[in-house]
PDB file of N, CA and C in Angstrom:
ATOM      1  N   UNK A   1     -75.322   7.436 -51.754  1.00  0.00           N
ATOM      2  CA  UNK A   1     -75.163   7.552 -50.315  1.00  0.00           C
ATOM      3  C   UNK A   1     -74.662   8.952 -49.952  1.00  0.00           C
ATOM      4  N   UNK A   2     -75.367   9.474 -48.886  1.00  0.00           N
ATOM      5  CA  UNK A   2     -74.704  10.701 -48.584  1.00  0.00           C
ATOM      6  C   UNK A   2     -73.651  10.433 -47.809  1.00  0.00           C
ATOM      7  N   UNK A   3     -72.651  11.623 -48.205  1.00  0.00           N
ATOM      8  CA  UNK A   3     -71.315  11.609 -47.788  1.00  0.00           C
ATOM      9  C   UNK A   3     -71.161  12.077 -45.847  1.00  0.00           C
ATOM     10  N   UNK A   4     -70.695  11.955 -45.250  1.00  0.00           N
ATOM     11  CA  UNK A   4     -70.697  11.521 -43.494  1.00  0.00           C
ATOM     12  C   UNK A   4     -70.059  11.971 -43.234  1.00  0.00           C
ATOM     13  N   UNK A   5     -68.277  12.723 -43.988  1.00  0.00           N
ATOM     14  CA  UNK A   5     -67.629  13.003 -43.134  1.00  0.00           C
ATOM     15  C   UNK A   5     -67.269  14.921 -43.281  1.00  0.00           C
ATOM     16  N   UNK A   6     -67.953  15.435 -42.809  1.00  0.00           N
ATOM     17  CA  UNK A   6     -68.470  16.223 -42.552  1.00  0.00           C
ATOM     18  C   UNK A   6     -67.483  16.645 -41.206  1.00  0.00           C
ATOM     19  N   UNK A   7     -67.007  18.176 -41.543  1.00  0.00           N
ATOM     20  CA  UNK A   7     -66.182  18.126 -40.176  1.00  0.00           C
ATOM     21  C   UNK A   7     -67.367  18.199 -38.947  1.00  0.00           C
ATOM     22  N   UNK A   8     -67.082  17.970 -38.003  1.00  0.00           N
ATOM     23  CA  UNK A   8     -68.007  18.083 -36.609  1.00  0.00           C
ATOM     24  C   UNK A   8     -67.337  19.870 -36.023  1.00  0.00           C
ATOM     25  N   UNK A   9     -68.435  20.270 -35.700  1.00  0.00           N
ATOM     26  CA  UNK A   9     -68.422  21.368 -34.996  1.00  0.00           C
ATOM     27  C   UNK A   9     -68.326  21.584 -33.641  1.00  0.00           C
ATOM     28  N   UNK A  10     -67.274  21.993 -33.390  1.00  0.00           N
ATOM     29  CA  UNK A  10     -66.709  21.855 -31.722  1.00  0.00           C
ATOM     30  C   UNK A  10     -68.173  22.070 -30.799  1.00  0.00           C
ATOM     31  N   UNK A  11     -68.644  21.693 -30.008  1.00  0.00           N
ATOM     32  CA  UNK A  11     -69.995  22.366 -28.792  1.00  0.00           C
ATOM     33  C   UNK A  11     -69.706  23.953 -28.241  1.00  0.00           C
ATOM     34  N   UNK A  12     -70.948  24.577 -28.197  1.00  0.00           N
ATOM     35  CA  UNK A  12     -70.694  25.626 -27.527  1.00  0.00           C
ATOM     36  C   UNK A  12     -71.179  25.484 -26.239  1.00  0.00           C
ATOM     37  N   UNK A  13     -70.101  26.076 -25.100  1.00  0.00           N
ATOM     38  CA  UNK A  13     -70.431  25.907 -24.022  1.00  0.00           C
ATOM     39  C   UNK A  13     -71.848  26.846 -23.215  1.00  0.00           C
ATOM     40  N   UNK A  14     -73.085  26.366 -22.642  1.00  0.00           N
ATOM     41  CA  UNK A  14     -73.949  27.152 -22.601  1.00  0.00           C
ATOM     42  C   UNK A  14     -73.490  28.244 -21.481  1.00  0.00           C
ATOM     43  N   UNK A  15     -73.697  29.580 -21.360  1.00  0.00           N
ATOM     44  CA  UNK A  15     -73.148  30.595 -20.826  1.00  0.00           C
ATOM     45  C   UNK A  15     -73.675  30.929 -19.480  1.00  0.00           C
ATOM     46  N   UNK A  16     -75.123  30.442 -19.309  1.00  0.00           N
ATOM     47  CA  UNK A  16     -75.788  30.046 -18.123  1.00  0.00           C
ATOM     48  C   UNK A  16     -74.680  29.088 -17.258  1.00  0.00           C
ATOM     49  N   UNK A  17     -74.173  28.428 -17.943  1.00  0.00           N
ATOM     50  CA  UNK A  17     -73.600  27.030 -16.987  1.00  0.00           C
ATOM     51  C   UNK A  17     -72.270  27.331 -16.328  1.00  0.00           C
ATOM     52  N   UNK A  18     -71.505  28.330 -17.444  1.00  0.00           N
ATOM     53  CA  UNK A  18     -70.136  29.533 -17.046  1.00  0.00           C
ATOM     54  C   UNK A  18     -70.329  30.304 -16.374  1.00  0.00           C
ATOM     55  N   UNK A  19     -71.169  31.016 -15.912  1.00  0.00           N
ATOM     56  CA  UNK A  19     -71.145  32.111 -15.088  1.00  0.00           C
ATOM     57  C   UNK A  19     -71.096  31.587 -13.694  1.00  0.00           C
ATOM     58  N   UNK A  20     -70.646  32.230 -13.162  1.00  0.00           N
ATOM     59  CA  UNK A  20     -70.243  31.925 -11.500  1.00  0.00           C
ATOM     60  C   UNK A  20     -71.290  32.280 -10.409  1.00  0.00           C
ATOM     61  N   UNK A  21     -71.659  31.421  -9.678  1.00  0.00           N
ATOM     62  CA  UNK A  21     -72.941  31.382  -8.871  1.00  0.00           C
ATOM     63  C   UNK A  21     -72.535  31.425  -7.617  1.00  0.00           C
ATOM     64  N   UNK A  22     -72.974  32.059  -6.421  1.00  0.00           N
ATOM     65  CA  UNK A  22     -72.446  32.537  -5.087  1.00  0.00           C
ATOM     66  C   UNK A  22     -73.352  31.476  -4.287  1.00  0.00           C
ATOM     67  N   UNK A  23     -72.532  30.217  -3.679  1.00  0.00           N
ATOM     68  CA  UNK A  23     -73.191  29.545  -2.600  1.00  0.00           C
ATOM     69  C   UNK A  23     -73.842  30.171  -1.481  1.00  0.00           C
ATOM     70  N   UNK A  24     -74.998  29.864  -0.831  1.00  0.00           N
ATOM     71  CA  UNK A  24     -75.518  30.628   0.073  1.00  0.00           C
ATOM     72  C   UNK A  24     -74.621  29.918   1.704  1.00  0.00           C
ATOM     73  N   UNK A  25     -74.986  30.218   2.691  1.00  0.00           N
ATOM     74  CA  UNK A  25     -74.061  29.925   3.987  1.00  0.00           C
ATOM     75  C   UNK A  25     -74.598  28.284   3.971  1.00  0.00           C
ATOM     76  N   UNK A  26     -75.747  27.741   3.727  1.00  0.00           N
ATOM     77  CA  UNK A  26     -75.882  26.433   4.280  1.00  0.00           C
ATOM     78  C   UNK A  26     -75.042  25.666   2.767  1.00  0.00           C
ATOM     79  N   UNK A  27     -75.454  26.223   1.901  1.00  0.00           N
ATOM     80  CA  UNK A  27     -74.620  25.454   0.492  1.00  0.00           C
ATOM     81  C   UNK A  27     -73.358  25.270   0.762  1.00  0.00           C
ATOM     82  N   UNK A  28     -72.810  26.422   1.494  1.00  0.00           N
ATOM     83  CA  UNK A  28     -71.313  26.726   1.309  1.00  0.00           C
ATOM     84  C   UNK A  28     -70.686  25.568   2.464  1.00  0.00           C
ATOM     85  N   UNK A  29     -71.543  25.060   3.557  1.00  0.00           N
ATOM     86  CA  UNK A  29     -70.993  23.871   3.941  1.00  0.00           C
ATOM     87  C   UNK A  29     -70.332  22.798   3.472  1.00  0.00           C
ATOM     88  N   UNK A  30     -71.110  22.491   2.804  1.00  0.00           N
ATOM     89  CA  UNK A  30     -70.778  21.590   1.362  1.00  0.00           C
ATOM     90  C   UNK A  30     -69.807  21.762   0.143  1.00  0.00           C
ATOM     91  N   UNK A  31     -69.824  22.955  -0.542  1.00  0.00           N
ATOM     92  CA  UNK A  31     -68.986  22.877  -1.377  1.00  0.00           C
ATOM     93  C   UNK A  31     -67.883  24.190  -1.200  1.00  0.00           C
ATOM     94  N   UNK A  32     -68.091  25.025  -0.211  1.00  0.00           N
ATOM     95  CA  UNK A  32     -67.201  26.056   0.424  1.00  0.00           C
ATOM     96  C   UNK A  32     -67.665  27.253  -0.263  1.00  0.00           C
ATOM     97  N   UNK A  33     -67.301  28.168   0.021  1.00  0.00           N
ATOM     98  CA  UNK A  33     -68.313  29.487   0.230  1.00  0.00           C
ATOM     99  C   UNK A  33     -67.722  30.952  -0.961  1.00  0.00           C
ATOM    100  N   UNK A  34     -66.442  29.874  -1.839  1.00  0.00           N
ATOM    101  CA  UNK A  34     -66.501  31.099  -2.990  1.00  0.00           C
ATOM    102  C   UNK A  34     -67.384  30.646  -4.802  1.00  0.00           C
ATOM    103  N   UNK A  35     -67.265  31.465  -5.241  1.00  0.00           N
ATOM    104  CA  UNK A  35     -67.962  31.424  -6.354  1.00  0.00           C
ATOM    105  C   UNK A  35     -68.061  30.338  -7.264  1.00  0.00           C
ATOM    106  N   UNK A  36     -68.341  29.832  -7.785  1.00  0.00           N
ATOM    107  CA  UNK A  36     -68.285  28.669  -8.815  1.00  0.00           C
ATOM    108  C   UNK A  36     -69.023  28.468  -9.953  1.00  0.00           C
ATOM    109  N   UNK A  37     -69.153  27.944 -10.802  1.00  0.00           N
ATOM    110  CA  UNK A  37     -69.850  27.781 -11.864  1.00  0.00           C
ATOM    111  C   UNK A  37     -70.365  26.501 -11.880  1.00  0.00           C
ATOM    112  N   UNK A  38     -71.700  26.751 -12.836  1.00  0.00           N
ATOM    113  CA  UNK A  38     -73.158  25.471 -11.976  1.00  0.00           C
ATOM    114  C   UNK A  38     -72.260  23.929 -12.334  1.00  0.00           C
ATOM    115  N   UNK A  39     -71.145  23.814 -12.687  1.00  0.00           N
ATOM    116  CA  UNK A  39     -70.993  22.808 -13.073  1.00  0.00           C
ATOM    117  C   UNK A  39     -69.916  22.484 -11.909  1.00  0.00           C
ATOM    118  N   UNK A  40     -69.095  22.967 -11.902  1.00  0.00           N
ATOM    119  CA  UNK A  40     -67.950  23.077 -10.538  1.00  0.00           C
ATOM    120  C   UNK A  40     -68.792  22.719  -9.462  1.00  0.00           C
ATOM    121  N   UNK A  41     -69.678  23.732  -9.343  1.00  0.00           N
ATOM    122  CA  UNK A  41     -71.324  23.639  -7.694  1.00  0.00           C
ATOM    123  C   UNK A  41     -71.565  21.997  -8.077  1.00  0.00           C
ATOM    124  N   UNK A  42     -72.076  21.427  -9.356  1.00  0.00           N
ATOM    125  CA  UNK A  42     -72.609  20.125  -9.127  1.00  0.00           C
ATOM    126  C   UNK A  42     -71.272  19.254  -9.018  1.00  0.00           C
ATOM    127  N   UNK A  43     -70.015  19.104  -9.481  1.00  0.00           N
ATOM    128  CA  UNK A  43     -68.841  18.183  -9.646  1.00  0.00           C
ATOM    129  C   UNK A  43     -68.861  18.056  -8.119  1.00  0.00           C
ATOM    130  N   UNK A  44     -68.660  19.109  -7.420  1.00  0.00           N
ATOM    131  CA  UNK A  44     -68.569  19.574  -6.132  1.00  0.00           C
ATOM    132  C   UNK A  44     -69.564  18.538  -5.257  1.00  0.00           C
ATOM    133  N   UNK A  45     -70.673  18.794  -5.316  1.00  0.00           N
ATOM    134  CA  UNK A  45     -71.853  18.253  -4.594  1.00  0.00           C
ATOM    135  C   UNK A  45     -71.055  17.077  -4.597  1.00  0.00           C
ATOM    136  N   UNK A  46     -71.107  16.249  -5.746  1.00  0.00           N
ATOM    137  CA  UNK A  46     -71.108  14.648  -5.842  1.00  0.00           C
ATOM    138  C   UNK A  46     -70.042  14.139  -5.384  1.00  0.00           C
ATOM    139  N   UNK A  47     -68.935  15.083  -5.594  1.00  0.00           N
ATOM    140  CA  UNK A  47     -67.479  14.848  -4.387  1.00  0.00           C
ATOM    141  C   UNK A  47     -67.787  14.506  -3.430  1.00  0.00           C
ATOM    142  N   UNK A  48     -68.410  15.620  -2.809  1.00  0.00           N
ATOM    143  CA  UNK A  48     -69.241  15.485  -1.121  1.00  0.00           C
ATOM    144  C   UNK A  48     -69.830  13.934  -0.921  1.00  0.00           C
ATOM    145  N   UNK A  49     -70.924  13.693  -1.800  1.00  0.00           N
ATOM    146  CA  UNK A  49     -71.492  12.589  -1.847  1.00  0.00           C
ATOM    147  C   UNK A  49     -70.482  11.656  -1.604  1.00  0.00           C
ATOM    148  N   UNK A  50     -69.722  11.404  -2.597  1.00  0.00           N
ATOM    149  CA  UNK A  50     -69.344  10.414  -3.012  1.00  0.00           C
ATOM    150  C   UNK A  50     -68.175  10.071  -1.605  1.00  0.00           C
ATOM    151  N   UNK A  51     -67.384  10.862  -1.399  1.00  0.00           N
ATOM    152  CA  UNK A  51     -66.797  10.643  -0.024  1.00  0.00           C
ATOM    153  C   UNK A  51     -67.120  10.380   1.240  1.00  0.00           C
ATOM    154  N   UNK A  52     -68.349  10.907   1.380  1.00  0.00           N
ATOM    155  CA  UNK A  52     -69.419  10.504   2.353  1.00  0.00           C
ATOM    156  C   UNK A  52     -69.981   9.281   2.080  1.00  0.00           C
ATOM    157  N   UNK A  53     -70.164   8.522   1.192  1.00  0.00           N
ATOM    158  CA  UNK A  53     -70.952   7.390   1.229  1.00  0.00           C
ATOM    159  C   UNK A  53     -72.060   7.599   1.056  1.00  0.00           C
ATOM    160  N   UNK A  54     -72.538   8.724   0.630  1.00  0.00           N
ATOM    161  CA  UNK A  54     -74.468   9.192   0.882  1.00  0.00           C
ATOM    162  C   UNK A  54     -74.927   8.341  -0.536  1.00  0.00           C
ATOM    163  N   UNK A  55     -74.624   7.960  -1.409  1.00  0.00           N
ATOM    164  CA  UNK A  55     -75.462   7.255  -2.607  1.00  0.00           C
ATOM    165  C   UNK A  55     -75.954   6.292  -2.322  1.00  0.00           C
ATOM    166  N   UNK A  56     -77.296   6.168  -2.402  1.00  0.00           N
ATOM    167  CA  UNK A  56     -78.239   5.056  -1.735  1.00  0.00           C
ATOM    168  C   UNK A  56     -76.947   3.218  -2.091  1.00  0.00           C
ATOM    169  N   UNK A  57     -77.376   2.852  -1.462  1.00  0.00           N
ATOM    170  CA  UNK A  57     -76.237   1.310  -1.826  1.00  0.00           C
ATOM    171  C   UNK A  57     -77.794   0.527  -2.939  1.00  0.00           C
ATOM    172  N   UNK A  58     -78.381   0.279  -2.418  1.00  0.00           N
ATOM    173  CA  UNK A  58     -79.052  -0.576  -3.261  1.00  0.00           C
ATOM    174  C   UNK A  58     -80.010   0.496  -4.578  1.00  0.00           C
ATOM    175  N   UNK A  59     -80.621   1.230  -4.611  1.00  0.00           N
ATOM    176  CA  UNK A  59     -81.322   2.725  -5.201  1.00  0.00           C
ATOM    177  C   UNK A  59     -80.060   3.981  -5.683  1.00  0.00           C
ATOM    178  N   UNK A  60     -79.196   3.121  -7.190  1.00  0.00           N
ATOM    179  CA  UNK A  60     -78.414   4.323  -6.816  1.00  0.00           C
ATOM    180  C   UNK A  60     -78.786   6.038  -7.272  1.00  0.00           C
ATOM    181  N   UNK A  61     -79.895   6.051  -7.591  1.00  0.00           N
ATOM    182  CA  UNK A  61     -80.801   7.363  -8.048  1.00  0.00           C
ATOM    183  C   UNK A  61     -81.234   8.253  -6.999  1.00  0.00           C
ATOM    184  N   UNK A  62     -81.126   7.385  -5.801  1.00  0.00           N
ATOM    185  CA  UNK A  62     -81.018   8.257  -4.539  1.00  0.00           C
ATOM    186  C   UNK A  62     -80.095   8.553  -3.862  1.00  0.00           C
ATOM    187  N   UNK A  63     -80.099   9.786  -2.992  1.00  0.00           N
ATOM    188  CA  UNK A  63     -79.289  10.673  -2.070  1.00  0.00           C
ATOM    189  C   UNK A  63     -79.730  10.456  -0.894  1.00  0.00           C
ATOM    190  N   UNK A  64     -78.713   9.683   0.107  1.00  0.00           N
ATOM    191  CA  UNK A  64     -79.406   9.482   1.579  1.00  0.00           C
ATOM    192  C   UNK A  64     -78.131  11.249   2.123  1.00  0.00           C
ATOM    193  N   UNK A  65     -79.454  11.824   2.764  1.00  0.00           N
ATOM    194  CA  UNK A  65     -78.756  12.922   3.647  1.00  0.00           C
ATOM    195  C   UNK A  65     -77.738  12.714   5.176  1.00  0.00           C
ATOM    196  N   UNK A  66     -76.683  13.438   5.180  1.00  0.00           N
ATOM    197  CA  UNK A  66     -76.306  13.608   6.576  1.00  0.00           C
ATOM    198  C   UNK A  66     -76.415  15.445   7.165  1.00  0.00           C
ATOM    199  N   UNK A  67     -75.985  15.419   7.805  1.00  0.00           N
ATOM    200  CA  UNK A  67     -76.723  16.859   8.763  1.00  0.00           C
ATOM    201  C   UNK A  67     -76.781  17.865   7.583  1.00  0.00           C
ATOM    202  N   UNK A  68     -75.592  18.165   6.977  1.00  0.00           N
ATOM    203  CA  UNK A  68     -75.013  19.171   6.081  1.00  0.00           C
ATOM    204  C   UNK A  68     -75.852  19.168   4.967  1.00  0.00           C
ATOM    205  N   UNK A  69     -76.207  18.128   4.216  1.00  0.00           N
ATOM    206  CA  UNK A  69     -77.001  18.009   3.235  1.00  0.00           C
ATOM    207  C   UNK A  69     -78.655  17.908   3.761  1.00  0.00           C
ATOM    208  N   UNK A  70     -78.951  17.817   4.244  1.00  0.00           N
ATOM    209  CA  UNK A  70     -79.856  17.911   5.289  1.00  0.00           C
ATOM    210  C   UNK A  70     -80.588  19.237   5.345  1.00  0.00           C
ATOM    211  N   UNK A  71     -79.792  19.937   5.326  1.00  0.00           N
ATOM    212  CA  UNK A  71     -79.730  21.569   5.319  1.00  0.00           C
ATOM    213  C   UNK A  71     -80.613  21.696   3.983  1.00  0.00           C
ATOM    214  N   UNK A  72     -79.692  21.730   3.355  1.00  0.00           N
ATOM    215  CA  UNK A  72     -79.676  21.985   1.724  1.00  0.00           C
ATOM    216  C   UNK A  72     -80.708  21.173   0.889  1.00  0.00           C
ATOM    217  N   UNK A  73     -81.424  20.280   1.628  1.00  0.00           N
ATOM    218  CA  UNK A  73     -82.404  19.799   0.871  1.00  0.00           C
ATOM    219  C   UNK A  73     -83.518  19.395   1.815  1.00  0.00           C
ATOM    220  N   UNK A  74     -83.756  20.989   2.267  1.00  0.00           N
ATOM    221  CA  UNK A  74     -84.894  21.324   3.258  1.00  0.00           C
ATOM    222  C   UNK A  74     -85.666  20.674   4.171  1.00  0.00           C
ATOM    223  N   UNK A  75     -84.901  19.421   4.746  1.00  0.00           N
ATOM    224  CA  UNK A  75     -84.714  18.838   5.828  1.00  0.00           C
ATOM    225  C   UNK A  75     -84.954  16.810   5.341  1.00  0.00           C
ATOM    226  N   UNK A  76     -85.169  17.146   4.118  1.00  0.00           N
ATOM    227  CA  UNK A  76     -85.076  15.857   3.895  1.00  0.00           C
ATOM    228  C   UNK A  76     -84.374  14.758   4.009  1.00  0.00           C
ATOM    229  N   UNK A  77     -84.842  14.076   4.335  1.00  0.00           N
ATOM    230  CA  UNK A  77     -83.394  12.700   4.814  1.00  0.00           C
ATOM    231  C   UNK A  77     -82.908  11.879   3.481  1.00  0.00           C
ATOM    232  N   UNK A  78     -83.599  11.852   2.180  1.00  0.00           N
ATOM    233  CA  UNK A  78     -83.548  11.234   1.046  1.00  0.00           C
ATOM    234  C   UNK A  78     -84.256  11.906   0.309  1.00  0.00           C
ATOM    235  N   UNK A  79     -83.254  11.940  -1.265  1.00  0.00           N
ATOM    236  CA  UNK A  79     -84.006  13.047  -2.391  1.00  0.00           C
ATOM    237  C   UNK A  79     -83.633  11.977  -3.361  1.00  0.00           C
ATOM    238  N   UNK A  80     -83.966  12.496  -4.674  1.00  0.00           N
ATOM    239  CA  UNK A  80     -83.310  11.600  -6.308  1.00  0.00           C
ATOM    240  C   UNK A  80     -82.091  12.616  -6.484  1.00  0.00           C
ATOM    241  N   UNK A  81     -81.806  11.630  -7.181  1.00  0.00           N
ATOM    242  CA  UNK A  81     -80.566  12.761  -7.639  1.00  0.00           C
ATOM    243  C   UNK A  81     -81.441  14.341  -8.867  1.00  0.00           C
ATOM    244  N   UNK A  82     -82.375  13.607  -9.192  1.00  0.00           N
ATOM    245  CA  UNK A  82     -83.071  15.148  -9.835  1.00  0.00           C
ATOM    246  C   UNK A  82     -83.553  15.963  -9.160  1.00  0.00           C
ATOM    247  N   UNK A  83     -84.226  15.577  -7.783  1.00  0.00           N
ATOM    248  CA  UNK A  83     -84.804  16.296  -7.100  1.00  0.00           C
ATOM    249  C   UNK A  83     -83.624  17.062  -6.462  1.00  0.00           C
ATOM    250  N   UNK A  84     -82.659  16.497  -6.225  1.00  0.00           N
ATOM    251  CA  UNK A  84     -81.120  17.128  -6.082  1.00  0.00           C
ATOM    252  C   UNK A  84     -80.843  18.496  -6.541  1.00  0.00           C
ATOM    253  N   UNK A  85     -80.978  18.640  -7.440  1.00  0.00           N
ATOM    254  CA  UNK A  85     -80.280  19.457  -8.439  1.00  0.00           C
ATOM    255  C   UNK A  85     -81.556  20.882  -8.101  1.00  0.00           C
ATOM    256  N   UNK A  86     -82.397  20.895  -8.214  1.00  0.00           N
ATOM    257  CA  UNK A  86     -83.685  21.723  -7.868  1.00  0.00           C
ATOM    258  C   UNK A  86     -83.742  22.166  -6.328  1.00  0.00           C
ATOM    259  N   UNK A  87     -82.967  21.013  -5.811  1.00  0.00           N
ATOM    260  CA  UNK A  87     -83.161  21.874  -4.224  1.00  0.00           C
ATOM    261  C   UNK A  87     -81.646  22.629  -4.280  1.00  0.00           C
ATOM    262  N   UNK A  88     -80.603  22.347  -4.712  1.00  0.00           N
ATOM    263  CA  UNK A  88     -79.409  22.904  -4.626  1.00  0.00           C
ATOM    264  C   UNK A  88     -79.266  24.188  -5.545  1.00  0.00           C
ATOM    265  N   UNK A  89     -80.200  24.102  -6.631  1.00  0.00           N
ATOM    266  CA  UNK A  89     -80.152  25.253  -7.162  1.00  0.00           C
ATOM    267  C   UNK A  89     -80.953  26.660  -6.443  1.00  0.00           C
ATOM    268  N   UNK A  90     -81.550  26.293  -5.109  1.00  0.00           N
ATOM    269  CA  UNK A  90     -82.365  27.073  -4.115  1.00  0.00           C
ATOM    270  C   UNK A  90     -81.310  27.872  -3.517  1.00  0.00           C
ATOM    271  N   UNK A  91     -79.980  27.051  -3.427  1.00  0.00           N
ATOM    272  CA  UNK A  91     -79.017  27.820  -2.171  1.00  0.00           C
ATOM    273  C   UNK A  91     -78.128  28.402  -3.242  1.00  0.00           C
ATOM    274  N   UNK A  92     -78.124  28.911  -4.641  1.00  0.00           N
ATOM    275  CA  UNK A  92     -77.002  29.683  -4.782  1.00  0.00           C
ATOM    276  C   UNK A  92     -77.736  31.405  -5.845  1.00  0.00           C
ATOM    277  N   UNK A  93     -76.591  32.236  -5.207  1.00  0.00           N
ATOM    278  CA  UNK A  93     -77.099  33.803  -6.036  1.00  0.00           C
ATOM    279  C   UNK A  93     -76.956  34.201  -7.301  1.00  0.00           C
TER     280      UNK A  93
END
C-alpha cells in the first residue's frame, strides 16, 4: 500500500485574485468605491444580496435585481449567479 501521509502543501493564493481592482461609479453603488480584491468585490456583492433579499426564494441560482444591481447587470431584472460574476467583472479597472 502506498504510504498517504504525505505532508500537504499549503495552496498558493492565485495573484490575479490579490490584486486590487477599482470599482467603476455604478459598481461602486454596491460595494463602495475604493479598491478591493476580486474576492473582497465578490464577498461584497453577496453581502449586498444577501441583505437585500435579492436570492431568488424558490431558484436559489438566481439573482432577482433591485435598481442598483440593475445597473450593474445591464438592465437585467434576473441573472444566475454565473452570469453574475461576468457582468460584475464589466464594472471594475
Amino acid at each position: 500500500m502506498p504510504d498517504k501521509s504525505k505532508p500537504k502543501t499549503a495552496r498558493k493564493l492565485n495573484p490575479a485574485l490579490a490584486k486590487p481592482v477599482q470599482p467603476d461609479a455604478v459598481l461602486a453603488v454596491v460595494v463602495g468605491s475604493a479598491p478591493l480584491t476580486r474576492g473582497e468585490l465578490t464577498k461584497k456583492v453577496w453581502d449586498y444580496i444577501k441583505k437585500h433579499g435579492l436570492q431568488d426564494k424558490t431558484k436559489k441560482t438566481n439573482i432577482n435585481a433591485d435598481a442598483a444591481l440593475k445597473a450593474v447587470f445591464g438592465g437585467k431584472s434576473q441573472v444566475t449567479m454565473f452570469e453574475m460574476t461576468k457582468l460584475v467583472s464589466a464594472h471594475v479597472k
